[in-house]
PDB file of N, CA and C in Angstrom:
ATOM      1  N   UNK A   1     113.658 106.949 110.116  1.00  0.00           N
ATOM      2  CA  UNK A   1     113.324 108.031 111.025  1.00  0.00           C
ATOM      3  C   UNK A   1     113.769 109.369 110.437  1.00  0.00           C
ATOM      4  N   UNK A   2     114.893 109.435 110.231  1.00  0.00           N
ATOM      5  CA  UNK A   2     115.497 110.294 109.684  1.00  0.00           C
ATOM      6  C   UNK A   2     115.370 110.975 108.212  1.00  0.00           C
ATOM      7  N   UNK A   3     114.446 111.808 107.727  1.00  0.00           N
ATOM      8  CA  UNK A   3     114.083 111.948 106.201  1.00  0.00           C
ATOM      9  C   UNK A   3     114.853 111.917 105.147  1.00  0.00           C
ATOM     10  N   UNK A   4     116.012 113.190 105.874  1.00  0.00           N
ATOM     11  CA  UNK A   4     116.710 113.427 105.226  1.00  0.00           C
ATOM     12  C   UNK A   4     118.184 112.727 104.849  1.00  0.00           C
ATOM     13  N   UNK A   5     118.730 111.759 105.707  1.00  0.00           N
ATOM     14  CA  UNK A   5     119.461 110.335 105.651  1.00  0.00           C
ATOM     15  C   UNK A   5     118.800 109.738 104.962  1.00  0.00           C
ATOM     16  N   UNK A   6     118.014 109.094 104.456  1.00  0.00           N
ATOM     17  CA  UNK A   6     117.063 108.192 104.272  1.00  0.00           C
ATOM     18  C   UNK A   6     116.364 108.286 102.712  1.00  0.00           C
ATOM     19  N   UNK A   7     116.711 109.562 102.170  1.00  0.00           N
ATOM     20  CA  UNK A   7     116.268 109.672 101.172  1.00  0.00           C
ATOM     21  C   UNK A   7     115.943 108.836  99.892  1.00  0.00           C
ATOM     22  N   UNK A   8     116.924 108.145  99.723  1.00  0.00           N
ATOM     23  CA  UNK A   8     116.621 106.943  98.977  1.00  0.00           C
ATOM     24  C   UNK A   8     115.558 106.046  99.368  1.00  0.00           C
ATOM     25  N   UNK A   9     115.310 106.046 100.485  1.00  0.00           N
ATOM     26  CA  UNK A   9     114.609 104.984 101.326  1.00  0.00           C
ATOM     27  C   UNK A   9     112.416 105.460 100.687  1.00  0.00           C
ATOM     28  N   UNK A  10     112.976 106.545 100.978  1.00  0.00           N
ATOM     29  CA  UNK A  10     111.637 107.921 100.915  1.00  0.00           C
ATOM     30  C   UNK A  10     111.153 107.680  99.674  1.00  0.00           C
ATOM     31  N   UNK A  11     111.968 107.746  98.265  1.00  0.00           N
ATOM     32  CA  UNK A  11     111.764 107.406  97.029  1.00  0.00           C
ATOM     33  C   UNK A  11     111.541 106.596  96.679  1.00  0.00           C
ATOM     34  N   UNK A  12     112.094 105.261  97.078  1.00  0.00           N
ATOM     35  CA  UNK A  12     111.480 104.249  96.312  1.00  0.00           C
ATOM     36  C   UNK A  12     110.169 103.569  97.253  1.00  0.00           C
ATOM     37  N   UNK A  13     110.138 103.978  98.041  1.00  0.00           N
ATOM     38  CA  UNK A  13     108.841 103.967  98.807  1.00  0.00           C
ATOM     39  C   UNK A  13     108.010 104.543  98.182  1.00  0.00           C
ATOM     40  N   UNK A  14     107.983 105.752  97.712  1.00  0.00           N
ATOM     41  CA  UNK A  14     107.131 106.896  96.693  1.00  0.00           C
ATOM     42  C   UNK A  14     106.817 106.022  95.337  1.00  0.00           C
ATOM     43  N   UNK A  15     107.864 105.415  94.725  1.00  0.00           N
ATOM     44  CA  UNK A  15     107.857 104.556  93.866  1.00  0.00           C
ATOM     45  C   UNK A  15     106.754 103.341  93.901  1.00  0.00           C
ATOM     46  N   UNK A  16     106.724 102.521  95.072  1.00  0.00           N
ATOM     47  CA  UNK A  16     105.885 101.459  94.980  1.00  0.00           C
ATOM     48  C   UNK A  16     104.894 101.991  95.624  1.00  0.00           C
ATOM     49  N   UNK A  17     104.171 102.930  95.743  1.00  0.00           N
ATOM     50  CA  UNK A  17     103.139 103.497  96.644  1.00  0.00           C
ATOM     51  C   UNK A  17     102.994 103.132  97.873  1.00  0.00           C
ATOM     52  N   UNK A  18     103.949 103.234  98.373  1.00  0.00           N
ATOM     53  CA  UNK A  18     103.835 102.951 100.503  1.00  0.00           C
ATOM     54  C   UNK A  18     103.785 103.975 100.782  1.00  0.00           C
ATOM     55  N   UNK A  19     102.834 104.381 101.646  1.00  0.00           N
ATOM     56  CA  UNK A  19     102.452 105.272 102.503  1.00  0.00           C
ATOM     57  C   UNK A  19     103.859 105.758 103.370  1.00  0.00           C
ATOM     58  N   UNK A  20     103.878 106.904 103.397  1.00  0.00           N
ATOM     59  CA  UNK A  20     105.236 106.990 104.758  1.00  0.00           C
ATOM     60  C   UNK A  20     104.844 107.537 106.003  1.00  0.00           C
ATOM     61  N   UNK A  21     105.672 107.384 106.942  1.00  0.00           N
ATOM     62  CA  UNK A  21     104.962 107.671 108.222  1.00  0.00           C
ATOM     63  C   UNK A  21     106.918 108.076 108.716  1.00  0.00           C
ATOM     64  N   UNK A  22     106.902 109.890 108.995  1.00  0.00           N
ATOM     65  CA  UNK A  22     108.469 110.102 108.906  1.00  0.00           C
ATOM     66  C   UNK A  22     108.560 111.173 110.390  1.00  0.00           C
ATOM     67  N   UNK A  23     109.719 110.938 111.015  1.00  0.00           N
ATOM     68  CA  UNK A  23     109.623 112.075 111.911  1.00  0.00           C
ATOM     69  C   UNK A  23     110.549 113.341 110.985  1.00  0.00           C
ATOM     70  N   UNK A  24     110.187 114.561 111.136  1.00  0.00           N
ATOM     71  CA  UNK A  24     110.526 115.689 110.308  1.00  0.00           C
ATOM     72  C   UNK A  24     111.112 116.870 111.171  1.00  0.00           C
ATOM     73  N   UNK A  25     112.474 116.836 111.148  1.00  0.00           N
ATOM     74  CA  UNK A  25     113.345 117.908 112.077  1.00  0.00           C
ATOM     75  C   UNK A  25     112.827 119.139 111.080  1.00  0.00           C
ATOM     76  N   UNK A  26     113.308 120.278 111.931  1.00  0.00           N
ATOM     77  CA  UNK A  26     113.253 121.559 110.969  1.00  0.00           C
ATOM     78  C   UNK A  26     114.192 121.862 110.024  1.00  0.00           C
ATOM     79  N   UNK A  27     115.814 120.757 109.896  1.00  0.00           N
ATOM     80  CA  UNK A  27     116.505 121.029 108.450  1.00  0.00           C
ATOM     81  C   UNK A  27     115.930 120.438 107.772  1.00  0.00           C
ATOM     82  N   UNK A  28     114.852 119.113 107.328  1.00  0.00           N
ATOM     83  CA  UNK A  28     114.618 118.636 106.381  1.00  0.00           C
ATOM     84  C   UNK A  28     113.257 119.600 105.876  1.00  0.00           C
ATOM     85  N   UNK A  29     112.441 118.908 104.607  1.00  0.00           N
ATOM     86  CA  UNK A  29     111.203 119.163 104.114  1.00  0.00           C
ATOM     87  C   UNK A  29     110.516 118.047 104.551  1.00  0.00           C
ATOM     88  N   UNK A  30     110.024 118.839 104.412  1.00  0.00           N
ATOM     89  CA  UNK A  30     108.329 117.271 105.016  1.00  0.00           C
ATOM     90  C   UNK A  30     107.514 116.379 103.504  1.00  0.00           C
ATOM     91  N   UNK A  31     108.436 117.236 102.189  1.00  0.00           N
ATOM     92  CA  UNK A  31     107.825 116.962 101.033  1.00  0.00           C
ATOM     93  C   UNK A  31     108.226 115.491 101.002  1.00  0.00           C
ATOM     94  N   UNK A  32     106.892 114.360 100.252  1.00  0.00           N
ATOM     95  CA  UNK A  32     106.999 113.159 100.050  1.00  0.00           C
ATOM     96  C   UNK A  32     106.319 111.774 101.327  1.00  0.00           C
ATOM     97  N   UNK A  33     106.290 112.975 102.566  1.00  0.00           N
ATOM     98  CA  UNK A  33     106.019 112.241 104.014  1.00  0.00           C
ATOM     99  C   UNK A  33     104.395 112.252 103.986  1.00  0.00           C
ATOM    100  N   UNK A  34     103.908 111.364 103.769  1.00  0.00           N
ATOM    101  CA  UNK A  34     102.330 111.166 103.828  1.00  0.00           C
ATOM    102  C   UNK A  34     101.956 111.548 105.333  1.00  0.00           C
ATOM    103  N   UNK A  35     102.594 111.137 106.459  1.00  0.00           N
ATOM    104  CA  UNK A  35     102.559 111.502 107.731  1.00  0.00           C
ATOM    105  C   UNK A  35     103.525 111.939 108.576  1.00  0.00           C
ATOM    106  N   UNK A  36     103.410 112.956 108.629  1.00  0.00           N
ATOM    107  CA  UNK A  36     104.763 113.914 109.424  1.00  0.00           C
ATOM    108  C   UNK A  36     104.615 113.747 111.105  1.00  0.00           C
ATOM    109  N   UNK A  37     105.914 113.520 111.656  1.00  0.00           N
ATOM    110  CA  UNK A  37     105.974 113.443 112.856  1.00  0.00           C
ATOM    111  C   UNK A  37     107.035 114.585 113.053  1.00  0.00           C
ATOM    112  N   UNK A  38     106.239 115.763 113.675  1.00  0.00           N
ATOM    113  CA  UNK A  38     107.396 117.138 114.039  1.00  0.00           C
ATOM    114  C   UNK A  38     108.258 116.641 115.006  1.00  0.00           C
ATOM    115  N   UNK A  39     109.795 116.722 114.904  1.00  0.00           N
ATOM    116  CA  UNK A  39     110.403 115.968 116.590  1.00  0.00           C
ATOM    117  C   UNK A  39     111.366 116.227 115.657  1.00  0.00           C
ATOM    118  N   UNK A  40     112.399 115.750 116.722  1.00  0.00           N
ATOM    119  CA  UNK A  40     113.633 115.952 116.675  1.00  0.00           C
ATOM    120  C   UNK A  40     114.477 114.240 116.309  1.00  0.00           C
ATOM    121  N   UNK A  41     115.217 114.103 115.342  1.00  0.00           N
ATOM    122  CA  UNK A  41     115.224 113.286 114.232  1.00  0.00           C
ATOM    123  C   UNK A  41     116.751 112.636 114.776  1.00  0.00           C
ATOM    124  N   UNK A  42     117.078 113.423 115.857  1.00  0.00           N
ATOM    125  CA  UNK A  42     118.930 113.507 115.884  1.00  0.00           C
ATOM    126  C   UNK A  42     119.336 112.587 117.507  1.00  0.00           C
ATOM    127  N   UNK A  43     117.685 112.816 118.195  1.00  0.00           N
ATOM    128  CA  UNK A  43     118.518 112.304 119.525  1.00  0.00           C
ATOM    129  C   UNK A  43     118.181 110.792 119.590  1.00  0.00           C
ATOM    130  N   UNK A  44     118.966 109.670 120.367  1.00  0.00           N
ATOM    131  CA  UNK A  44     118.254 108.607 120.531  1.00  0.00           C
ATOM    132  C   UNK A  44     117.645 108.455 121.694  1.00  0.00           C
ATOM    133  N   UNK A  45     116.808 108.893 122.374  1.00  0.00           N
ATOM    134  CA  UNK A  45     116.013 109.563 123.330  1.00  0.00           C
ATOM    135  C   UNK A  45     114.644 109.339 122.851  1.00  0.00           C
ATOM    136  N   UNK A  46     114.835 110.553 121.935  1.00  0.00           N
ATOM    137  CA  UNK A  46     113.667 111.036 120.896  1.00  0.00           C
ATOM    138  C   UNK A  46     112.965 109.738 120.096  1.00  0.00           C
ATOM    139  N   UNK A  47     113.663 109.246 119.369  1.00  0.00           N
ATOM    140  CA  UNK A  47     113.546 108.109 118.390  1.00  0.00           C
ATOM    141  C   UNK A  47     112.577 107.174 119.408  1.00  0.00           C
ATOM    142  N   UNK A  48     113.590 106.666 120.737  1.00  0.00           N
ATOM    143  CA  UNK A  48     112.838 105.944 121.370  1.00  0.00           C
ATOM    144  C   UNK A  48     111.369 105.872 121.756  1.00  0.00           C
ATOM    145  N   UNK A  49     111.450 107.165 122.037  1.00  0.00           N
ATOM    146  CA  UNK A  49     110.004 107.805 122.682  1.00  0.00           C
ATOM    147  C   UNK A  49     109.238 108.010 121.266  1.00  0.00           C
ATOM    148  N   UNK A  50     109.188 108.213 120.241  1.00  0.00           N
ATOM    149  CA  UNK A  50     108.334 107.747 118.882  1.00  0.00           C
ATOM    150  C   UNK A  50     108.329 106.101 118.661  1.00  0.00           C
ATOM    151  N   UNK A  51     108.833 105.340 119.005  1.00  0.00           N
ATOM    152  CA  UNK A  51     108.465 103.993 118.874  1.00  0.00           C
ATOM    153  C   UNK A  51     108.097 103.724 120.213  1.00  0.00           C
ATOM    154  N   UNK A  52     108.273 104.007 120.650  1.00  0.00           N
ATOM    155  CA  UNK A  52     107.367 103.475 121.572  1.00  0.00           C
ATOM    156  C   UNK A  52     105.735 104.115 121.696  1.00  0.00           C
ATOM    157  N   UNK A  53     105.824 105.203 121.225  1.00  0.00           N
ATOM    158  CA  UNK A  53     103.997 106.025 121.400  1.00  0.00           C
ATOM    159  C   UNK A  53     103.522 105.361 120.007  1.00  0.00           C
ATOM    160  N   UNK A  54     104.372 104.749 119.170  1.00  0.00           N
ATOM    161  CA  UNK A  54     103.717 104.126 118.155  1.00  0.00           C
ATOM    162  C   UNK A  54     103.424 102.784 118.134  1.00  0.00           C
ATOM    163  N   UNK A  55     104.381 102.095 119.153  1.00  0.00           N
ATOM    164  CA  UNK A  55     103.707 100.517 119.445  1.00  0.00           C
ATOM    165  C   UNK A  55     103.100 100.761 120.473  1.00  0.00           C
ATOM    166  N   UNK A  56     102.767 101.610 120.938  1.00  0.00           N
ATOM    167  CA  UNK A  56     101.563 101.412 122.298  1.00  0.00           C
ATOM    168  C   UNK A  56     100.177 101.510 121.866  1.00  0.00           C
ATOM    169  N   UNK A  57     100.479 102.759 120.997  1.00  0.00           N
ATOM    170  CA  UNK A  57      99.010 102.495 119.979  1.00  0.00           C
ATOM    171  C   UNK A  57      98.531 101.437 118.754  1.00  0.00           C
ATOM    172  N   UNK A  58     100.150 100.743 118.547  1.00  0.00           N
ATOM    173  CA  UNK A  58      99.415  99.788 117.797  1.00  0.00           C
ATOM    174  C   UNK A  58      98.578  98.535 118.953  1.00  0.00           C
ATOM    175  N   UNK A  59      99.540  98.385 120.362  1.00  0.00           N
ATOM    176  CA  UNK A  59      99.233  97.478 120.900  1.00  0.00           C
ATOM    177  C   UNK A  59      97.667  97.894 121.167  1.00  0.00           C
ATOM    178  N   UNK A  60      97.163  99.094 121.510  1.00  0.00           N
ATOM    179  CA  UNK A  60      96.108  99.631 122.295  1.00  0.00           C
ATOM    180  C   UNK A  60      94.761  99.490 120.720  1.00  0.00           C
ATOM    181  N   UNK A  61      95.161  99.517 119.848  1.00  0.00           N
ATOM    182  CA  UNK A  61      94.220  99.899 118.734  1.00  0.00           C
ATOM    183  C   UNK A  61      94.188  98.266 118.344  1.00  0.00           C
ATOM    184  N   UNK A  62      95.141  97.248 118.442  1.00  0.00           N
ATOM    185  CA  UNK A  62      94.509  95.638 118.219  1.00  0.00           C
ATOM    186  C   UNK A  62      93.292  95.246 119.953  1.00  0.00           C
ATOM    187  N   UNK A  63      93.907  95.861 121.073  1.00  0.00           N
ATOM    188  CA  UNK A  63      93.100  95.673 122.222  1.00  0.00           C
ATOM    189  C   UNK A  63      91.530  95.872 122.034  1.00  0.00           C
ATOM    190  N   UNK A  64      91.698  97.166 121.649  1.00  0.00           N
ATOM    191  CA  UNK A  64      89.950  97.608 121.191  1.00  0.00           C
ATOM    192  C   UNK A  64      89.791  96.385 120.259  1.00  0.00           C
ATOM    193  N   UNK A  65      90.318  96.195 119.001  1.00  0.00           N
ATOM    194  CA  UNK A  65      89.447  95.516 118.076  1.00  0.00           C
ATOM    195  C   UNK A  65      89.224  94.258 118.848  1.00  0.00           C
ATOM    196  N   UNK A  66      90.037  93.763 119.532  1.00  0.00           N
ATOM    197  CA  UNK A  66      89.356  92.278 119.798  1.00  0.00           C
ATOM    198  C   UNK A  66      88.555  92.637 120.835  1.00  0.00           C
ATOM    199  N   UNK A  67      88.252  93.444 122.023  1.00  0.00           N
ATOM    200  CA  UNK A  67      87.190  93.764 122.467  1.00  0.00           C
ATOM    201  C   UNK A  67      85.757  93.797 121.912  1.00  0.00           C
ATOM    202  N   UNK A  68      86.204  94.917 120.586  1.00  0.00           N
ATOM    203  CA  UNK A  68      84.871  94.869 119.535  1.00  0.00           C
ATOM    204  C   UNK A  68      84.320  93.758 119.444  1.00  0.00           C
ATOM    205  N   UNK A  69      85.169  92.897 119.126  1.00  0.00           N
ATOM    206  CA  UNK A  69      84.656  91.476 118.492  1.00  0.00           C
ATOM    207  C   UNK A  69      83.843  90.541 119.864  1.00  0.00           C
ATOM    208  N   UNK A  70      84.465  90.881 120.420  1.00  0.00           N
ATOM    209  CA  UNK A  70      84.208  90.200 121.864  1.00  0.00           C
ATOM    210  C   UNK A  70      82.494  90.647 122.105  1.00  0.00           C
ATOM    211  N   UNK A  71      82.418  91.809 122.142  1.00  0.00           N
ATOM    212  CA  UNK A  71      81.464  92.442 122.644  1.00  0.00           C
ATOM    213  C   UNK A  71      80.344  92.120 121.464  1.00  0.00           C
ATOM    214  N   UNK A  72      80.868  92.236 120.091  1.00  0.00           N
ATOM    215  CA  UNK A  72      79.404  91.724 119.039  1.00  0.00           C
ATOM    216  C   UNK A  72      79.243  90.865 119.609  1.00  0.00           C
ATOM    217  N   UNK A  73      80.197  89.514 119.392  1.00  0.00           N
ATOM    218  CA  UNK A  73      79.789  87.909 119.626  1.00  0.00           C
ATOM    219  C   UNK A  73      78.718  88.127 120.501  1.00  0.00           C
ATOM    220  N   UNK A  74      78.836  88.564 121.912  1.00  0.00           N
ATOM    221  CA  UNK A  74      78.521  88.029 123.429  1.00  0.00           C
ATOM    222  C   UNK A  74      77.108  89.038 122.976  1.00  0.00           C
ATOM    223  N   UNK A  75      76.855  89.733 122.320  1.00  0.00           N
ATOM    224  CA  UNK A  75      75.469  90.346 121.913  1.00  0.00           C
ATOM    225  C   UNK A  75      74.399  89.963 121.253  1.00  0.00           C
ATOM    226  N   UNK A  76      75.319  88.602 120.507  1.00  0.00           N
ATOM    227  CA  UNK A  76      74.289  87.666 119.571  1.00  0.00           C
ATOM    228  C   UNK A  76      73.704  87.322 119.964  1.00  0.00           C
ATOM    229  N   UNK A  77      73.807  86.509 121.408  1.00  0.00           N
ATOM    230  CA  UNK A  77      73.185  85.621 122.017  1.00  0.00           C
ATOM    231  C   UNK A  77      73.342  84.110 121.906  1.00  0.00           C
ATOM    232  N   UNK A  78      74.224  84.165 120.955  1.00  0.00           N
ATOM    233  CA  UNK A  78      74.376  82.458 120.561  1.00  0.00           C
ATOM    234  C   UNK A  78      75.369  82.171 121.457  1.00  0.00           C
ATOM    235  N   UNK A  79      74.945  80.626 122.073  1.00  0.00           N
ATOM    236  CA  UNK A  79      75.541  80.149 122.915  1.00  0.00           C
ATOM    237  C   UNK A  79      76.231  79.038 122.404  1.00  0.00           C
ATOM    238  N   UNK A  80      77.505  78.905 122.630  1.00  0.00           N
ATOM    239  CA  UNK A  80      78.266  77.845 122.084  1.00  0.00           C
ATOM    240  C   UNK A  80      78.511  76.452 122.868  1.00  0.00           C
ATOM    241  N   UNK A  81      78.735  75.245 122.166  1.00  0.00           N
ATOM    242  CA  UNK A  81      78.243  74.212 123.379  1.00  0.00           C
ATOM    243  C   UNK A  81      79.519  73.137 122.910  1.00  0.00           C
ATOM    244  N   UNK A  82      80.409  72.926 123.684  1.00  0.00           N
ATOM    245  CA  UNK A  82      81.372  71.887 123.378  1.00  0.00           C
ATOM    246  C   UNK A  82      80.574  70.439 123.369  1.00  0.00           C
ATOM    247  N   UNK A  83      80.768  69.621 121.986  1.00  0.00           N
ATOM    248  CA  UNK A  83      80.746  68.536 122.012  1.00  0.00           C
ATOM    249  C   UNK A  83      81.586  67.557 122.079  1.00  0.00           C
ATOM    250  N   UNK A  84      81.769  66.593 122.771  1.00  0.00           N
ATOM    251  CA  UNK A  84      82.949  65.568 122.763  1.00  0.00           C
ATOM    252  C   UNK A  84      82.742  64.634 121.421  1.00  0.00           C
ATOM    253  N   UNK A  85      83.955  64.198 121.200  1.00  0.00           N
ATOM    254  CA  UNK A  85      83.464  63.023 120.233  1.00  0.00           C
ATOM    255  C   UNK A  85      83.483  61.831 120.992  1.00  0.00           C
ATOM    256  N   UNK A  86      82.116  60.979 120.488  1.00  0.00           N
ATOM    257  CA  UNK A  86      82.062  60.029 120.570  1.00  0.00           C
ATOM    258  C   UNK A  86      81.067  59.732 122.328  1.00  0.00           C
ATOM    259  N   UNK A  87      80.632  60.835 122.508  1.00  0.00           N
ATOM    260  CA  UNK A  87      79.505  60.907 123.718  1.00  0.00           C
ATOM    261  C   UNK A  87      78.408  60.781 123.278  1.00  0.00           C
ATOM    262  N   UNK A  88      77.569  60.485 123.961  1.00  0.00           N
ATOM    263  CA  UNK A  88      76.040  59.982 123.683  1.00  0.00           C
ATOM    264  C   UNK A  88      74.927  60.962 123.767  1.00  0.00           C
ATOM    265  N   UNK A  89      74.267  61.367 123.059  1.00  0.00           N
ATOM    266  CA  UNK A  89      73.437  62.756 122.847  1.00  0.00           C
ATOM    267  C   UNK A  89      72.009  62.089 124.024  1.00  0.00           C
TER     268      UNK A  89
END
């Protein structure tokens, strides 16, 4: 969370090419942060309320996709038909 604690963390991340995703107080630089989150880096308040707006959208952005999927299938038209084994056609 913290950029500027973390610095080591920042670099060798930079190193193996991972994307970063950082919240950025106004003492640090934002240099190295592929995605800057402006906020405040210091309260645990703060922190909370960034993980959580970030698992809500992860939860909300897997919801859509399986909707998507939902919604092609049921557009195909193909109807799926349980067979038992060992029943008589």
């Amino acid at each position: 969370i913290d950029v500027g604690f973390h610095k080591i963390a920042v670099s060798e991340a930079k190193k193996l090419g991972i994307p970063l995703v950082g919240v950025v107080d106004t003492n640090h630089s934002p240099e190295g942060i592929d995605y800057v989150i402006p906020g405040n880096d210091d309260s645990a308040k703060a922190v909370t309320l960034y993980a959580r707006g970030i698992a809500d959208a992860i939860l909300e952005g897997r919801s859509n996709a399986v909707n998507d999927v939902v919604k092609a299938v049921s557009e195909t038209g193909d109807e799926f038909v349980e067979v038992k084994e060992g029943a008589a056609a």
